[in-house]
PDB file of N, CA and C in Angstrom:
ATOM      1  N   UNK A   1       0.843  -1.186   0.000  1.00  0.00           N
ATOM      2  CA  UNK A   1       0.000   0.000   0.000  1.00  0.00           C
ATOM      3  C   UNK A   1       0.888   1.249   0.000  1.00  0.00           C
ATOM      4  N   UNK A   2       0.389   2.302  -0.339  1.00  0.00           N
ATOM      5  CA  UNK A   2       1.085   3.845  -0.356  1.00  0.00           C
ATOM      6  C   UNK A   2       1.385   3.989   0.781  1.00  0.00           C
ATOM      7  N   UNK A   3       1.826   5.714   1.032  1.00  0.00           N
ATOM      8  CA  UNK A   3       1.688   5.930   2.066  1.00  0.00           C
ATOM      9  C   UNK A   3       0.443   6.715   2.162  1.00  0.00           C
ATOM     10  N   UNK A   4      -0.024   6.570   3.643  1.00  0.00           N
ATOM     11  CA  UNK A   4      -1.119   7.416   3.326  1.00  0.00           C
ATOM     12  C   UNK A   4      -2.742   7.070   2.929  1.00  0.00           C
ATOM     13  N   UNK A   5      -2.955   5.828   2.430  1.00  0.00           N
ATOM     14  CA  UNK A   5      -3.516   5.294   1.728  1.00  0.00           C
ATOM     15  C   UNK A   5      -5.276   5.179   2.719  1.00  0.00           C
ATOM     16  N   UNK A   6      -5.097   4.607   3.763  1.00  0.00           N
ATOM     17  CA  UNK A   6      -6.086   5.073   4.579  1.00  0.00           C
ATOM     18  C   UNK A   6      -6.641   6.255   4.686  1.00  0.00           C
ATOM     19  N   UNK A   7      -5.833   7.413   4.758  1.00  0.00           N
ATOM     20  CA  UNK A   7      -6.208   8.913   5.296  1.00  0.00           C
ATOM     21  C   UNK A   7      -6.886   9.630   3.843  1.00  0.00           C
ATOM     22  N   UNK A   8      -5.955   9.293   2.812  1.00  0.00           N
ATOM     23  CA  UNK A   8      -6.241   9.718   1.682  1.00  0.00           C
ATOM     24  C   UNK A   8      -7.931   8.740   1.073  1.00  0.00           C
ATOM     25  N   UNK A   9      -8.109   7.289   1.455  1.00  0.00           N
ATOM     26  CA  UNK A   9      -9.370   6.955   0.997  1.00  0.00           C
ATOM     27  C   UNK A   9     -10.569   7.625   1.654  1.00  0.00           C
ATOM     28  N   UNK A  10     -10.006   7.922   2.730  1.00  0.00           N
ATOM     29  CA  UNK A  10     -10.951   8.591   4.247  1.00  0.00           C
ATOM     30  C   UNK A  10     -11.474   9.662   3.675  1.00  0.00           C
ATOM     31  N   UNK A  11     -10.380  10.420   3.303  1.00  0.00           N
ATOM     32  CA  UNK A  11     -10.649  12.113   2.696  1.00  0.00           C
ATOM     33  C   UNK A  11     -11.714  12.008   1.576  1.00  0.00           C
ATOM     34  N   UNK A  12     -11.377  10.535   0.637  1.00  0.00           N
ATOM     35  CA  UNK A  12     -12.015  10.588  -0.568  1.00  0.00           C
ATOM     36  C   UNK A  12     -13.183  10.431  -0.132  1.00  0.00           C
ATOM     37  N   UNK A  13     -13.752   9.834   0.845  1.00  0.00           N
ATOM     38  CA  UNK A  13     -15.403   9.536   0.904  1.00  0.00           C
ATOM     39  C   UNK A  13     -15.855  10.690   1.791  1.00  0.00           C
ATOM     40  N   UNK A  14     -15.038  11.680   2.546  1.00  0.00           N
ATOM     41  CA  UNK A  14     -15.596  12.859   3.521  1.00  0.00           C
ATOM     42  C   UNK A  14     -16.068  13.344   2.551  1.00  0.00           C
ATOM     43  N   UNK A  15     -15.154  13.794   1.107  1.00  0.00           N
ATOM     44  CA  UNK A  15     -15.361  15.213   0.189  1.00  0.00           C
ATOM     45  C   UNK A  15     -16.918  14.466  -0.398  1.00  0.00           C
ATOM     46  N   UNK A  16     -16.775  13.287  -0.928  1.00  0.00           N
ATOM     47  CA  UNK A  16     -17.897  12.534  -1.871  1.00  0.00           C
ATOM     48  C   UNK A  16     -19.231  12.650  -0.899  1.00  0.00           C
ATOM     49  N   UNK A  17     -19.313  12.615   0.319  1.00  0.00           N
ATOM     50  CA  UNK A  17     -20.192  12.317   1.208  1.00  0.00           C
ATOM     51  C   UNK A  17     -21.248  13.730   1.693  1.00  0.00           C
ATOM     52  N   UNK A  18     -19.943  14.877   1.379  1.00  0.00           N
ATOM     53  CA  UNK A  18     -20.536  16.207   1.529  1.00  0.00           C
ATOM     54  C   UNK A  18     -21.146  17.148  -0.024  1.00  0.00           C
ATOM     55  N   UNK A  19     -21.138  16.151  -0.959  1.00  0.00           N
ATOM     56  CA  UNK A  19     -22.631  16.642  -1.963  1.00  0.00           C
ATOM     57  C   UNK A  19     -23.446  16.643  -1.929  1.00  0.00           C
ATOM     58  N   UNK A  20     -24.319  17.671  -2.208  1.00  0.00           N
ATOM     59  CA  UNK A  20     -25.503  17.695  -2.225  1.00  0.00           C
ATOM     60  C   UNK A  20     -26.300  16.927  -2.587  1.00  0.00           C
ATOM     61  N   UNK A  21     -27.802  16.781  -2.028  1.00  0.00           N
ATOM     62  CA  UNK A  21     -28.283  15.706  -2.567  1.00  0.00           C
ATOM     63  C   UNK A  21     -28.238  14.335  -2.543  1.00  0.00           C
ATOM     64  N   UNK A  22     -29.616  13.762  -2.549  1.00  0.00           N
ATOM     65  CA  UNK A  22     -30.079  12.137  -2.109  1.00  0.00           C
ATOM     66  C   UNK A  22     -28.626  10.994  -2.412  1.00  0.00           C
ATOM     67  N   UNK A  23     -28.559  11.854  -3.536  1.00  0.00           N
ATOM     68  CA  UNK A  23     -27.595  10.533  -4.068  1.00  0.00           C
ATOM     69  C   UNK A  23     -26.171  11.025  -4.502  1.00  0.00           C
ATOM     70  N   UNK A  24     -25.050  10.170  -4.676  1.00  0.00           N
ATOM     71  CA  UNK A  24     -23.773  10.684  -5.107  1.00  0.00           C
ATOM     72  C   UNK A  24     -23.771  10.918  -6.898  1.00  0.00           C
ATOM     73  N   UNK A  25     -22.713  12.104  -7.226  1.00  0.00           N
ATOM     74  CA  UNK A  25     -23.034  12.109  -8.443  1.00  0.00           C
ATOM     75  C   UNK A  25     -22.016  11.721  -8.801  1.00  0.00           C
ATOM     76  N   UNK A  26     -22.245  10.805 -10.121  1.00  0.00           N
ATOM     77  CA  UNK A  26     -20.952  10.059 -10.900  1.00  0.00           C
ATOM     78  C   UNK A  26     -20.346  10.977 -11.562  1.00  0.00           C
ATOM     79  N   UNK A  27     -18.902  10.602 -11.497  1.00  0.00           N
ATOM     80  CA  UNK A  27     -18.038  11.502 -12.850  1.00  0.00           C
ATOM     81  C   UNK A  27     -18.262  11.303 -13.841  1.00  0.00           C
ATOM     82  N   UNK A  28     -18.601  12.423 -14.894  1.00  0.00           N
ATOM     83  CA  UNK A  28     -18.722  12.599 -16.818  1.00  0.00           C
ATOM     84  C   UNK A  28     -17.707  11.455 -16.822  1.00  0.00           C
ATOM     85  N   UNK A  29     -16.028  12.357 -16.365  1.00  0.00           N
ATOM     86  CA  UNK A  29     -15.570  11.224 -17.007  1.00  0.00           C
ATOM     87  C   UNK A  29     -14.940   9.838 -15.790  1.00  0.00           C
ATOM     88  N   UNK A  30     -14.950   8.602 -15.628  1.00  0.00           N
ATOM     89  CA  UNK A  30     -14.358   8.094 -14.647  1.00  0.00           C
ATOM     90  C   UNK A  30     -13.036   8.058 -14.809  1.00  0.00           C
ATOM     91  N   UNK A  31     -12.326   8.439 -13.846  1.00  0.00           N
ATOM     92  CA  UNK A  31     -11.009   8.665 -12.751  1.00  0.00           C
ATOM     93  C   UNK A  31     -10.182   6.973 -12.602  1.00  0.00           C
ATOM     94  N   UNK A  32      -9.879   6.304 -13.033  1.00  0.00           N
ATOM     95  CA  UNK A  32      -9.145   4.797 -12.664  1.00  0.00           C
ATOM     96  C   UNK A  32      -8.502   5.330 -11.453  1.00  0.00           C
ATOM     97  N   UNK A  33      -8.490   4.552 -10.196  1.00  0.00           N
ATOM     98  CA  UNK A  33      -7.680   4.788  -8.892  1.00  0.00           C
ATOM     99  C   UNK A  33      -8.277   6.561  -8.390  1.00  0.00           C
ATOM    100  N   UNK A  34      -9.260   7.199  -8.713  1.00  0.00           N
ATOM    101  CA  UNK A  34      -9.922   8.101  -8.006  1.00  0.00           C
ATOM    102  C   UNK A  34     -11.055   8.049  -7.782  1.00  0.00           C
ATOM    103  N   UNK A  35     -11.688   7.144  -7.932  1.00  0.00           N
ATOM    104  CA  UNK A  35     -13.099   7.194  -7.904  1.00  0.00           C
ATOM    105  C   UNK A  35     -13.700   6.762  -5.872  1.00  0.00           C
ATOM    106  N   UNK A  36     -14.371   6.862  -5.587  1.00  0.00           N
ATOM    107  CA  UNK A  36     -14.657   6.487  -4.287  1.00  0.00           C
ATOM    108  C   UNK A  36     -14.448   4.828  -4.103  1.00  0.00           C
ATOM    109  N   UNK A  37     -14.992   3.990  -5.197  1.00  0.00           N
ATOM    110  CA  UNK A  37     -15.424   2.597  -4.902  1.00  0.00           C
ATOM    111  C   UNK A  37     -13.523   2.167  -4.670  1.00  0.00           C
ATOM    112  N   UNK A  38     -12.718   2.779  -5.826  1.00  0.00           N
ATOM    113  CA  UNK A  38     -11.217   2.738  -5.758  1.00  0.00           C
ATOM    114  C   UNK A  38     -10.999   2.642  -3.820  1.00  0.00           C
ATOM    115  N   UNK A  39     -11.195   3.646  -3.380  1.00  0.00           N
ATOM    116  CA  UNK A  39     -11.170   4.520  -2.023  1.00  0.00           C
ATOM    117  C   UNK A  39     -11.516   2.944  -1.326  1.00  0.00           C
ATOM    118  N   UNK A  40     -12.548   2.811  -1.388  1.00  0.00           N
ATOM    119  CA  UNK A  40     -13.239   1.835  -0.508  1.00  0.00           C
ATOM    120  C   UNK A  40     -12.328   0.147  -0.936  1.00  0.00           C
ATOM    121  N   UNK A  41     -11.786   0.189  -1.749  1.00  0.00           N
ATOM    122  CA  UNK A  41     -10.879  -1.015  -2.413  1.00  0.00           C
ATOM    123  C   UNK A  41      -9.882  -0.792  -1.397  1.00  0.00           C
ATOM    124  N   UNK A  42      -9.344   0.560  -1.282  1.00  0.00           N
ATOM    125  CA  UNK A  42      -8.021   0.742  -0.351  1.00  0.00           C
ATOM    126  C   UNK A  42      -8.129  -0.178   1.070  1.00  0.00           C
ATOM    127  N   UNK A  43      -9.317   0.412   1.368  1.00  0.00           N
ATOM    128  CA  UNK A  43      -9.733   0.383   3.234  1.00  0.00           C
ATOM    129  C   UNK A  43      -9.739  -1.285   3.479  1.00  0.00           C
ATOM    130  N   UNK A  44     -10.183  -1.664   1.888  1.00  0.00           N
ATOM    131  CA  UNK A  44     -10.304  -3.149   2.496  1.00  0.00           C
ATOM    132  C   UNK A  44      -9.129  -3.856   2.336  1.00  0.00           C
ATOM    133  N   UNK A  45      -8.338  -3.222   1.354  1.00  0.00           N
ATOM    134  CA  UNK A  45      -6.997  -3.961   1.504  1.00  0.00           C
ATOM    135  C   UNK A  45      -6.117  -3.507   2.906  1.00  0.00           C
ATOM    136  N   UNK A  46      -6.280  -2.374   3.547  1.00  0.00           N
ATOM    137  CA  UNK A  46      -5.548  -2.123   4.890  1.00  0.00           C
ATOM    138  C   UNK A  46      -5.968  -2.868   5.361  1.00  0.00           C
ATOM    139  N   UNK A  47      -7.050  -3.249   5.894  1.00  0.00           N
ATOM    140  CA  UNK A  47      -7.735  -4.075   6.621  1.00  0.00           C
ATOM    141  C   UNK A  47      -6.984  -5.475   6.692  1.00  0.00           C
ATOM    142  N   UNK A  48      -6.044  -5.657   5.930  1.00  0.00           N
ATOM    143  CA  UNK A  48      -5.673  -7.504   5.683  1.00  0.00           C
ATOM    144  C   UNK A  48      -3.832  -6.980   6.724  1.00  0.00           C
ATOM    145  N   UNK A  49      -3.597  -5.746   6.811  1.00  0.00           N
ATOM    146  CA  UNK A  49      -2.306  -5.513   7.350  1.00  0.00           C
ATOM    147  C   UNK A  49      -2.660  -4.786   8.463  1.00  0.00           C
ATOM    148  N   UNK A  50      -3.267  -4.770   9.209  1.00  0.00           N
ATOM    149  CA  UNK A  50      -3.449  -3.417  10.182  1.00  0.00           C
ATOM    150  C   UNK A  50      -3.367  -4.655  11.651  1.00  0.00           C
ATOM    151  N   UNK A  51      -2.847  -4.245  12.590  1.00  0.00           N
ATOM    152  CA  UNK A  51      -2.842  -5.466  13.658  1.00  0.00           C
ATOM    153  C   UNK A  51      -4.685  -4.925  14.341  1.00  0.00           C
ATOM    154  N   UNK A  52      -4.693  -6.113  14.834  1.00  0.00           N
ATOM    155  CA  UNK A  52      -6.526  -5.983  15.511  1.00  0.00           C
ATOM    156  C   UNK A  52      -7.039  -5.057  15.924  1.00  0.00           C
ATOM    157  N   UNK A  53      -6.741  -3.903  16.855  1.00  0.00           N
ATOM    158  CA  UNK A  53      -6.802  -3.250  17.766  1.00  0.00           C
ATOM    159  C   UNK A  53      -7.417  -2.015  16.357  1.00  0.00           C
ATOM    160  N   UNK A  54      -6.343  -1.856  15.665  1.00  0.00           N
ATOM    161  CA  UNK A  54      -6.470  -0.777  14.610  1.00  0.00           C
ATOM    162  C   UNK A  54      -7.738  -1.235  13.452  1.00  0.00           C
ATOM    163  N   UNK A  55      -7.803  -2.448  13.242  1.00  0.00           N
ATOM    164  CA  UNK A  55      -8.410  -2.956  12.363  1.00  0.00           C
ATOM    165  C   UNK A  55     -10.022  -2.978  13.028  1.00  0.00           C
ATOM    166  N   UNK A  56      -9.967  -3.063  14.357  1.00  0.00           N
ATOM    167  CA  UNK A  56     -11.635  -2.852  14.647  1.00  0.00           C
ATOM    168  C   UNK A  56     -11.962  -1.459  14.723  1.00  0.00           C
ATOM    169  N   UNK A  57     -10.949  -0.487  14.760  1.00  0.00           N
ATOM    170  CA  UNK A  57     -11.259   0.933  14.927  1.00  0.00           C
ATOM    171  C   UNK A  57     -11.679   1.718  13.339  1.00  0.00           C
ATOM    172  N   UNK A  58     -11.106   0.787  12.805  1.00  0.00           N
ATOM    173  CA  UNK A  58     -10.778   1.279  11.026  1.00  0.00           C
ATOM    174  C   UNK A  58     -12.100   0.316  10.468  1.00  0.00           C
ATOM    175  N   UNK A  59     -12.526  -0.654  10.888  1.00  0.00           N
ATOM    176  CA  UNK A  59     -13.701  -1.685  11.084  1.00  0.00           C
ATOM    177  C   UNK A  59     -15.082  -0.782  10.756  1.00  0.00           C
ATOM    178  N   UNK A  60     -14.779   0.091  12.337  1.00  0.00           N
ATOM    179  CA  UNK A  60     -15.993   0.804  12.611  1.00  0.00           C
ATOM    180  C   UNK A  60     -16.270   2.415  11.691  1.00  0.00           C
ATOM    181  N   UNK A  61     -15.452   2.616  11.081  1.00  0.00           N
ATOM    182  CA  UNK A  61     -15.505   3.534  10.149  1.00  0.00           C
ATOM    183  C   UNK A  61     -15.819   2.955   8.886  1.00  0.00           C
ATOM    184  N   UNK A  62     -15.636   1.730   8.775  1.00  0.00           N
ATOM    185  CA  UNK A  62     -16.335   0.947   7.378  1.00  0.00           C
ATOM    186  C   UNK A  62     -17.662   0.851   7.177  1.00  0.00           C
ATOM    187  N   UNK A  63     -17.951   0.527   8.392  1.00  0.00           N
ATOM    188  CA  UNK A  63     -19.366   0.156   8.717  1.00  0.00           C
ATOM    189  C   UNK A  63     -20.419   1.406   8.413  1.00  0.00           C
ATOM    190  N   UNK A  64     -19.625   2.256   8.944  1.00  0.00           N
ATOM    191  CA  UNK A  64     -20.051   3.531   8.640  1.00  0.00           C
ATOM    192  C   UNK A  64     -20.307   4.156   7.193  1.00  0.00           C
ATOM    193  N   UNK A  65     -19.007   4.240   6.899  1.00  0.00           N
ATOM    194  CA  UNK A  65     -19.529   4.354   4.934  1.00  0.00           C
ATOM    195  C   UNK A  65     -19.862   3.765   4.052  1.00  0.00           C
ATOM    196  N   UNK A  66     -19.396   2.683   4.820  1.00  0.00           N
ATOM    197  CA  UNK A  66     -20.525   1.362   4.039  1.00  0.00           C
ATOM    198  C   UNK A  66     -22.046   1.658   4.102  1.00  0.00           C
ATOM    199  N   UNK A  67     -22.815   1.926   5.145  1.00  0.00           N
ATOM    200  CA  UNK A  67     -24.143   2.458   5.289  1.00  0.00           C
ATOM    201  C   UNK A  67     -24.269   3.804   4.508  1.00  0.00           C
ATOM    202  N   UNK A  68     -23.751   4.605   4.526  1.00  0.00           N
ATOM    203  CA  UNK A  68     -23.647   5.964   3.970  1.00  0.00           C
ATOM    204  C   UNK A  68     -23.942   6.063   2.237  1.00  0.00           C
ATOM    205  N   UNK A  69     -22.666   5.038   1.968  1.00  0.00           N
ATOM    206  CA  UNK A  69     -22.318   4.834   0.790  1.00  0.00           C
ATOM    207  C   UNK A  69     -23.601   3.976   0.116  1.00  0.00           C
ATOM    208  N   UNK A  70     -24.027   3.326   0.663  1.00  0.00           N
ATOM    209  CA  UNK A  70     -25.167   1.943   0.623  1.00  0.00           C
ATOM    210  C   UNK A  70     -26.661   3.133   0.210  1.00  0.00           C
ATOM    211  N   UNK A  71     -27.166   4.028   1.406  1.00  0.00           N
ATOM    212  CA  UNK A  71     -28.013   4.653   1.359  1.00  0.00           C
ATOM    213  C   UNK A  71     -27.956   5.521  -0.352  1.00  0.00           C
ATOM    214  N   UNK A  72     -26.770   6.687  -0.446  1.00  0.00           N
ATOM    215  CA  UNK A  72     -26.821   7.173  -1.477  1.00  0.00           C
ATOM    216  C   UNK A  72     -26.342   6.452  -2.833  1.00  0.00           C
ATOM    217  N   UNK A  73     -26.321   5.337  -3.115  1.00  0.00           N
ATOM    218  CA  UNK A  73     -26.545   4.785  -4.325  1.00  0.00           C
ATOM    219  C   UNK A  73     -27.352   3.859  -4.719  1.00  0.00           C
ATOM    220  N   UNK A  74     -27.742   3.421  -5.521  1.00  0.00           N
ATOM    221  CA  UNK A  74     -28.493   2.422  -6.036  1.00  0.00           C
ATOM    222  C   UNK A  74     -28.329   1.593  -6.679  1.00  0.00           C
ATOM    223  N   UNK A  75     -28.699   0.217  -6.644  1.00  0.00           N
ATOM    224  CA  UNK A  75     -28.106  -1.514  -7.300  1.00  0.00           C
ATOM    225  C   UNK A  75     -28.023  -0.964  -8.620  1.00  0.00           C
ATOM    226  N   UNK A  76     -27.129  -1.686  -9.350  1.00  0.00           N
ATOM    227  CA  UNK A  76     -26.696  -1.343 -10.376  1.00  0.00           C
ATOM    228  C   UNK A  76     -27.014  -3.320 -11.292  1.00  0.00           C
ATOM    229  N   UNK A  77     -28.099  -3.086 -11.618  1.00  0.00           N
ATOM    230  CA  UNK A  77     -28.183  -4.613 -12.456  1.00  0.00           C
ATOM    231  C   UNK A  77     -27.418  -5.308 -13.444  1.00  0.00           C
ATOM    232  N   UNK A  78     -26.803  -4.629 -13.581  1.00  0.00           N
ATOM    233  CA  UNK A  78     -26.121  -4.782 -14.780  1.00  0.00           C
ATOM    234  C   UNK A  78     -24.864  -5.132 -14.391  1.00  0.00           C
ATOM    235  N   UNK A  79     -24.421  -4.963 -13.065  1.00  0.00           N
ATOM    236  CA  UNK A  79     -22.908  -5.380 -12.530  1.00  0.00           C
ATOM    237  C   UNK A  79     -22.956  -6.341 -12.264  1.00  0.00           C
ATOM    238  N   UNK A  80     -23.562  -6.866 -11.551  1.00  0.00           N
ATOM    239  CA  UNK A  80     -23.705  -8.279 -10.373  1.00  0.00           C
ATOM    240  C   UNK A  80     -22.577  -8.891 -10.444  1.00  0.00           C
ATOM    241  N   UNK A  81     -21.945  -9.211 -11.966  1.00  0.00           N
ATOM    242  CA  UNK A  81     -20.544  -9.859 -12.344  1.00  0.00           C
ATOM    243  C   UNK A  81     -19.310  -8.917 -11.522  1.00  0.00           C
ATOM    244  N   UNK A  82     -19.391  -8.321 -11.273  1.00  0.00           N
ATOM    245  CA  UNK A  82     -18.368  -7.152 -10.053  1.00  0.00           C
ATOM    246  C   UNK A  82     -18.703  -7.401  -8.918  1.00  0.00           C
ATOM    247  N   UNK A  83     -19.201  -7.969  -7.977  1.00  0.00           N
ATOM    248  CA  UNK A  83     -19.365  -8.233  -6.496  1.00  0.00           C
ATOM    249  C   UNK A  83     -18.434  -9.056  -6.486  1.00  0.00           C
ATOM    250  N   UNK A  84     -17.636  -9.930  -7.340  1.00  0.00           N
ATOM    251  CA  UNK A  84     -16.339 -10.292  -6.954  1.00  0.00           C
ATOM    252  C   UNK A  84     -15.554  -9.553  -6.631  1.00  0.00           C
ATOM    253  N   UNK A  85     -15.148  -7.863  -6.622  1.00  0.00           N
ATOM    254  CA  UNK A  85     -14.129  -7.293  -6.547  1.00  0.00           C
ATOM    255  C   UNK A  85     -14.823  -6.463  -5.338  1.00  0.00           C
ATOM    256  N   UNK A  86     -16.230  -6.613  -4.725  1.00  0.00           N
ATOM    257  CA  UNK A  86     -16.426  -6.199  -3.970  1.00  0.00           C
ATOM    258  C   UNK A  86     -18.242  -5.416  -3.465  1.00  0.00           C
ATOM    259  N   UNK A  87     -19.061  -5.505  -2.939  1.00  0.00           N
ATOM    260  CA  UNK A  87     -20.374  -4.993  -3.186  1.00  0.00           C
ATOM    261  C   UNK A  87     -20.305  -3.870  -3.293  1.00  0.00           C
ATOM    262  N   UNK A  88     -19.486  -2.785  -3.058  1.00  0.00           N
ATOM    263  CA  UNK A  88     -19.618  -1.400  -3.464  1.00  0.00           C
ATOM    264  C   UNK A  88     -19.201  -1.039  -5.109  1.00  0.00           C
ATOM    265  N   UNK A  89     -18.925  -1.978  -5.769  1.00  0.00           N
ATOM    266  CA  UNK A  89     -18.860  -1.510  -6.968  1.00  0.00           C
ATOM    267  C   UNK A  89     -20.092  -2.164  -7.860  1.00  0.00           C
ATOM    268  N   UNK A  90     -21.060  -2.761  -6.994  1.00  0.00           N
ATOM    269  CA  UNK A  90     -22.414  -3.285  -7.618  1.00  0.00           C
ATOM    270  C   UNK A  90     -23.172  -2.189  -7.031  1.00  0.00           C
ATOM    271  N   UNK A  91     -22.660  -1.044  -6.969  1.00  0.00           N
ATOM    272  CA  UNK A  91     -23.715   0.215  -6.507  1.00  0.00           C
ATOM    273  C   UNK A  91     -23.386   1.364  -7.773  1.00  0.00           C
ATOM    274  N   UNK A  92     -24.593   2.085  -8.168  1.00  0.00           N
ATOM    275  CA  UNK A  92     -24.996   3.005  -9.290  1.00  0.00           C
ATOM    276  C   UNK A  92     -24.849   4.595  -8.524  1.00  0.00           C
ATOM    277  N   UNK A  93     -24.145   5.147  -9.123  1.00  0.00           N
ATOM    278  CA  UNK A  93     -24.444   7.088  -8.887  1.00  0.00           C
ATOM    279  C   UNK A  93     -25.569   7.547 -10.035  1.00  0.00           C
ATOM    280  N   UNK A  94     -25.832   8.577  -9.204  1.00  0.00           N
ATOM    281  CA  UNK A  94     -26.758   9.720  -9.679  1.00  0.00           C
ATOM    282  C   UNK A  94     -25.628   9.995 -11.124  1.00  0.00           C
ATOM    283  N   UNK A  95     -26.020  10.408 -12.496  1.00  0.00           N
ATOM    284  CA  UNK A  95     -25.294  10.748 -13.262  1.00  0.00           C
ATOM    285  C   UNK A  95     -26.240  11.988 -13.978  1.00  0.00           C
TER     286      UNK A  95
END
């Protein structure tokens, strides 16, 4: 992992989280390695290196934008074949 890589996915879902409106809006154009679901790829790969203590604290902030993230988007039917890489990228933005 980077450095940083936690704080910087963290930041990515504060800024994404403080738009306006029901739902998140997708980028015109998509970003490879900027996009939020990227962000949320990070957290879960820290998660496999972080010793316990850190990993339930970093846990409970998942849980968190996981719900957040969950509320402002919507199933995306057409992915289902992507819940291998993770259920937040079987979620749809506002476009």
């Amino acid at each position: 992992m980077r450095p940083n890589a936690v704080a910087l996915s963290l930041s990515r879902f504060e800024r994404a989280f403080k738009q306006p409106g029901r739902y998140l809006n997708a980028s015109e154009a998509p970003s490879p390695g900027l996009e939020v679901e990227d962000a949320r790829d990070d957290l879960e790969r820290a998660m496999l290196h972080l010793p316990p203590g850190a990993q339930r604290d970093l846990g409970r902030l998942i849980t968190r934008i996981d719900a957040e993230f969950e509320r402002r988007t919507l199933p995306e039917p057409l992915y289902s074949e992507l819940a291998v890489f993770g259920w937040w990228w079987t979620r749809m933005r506002e476009r």
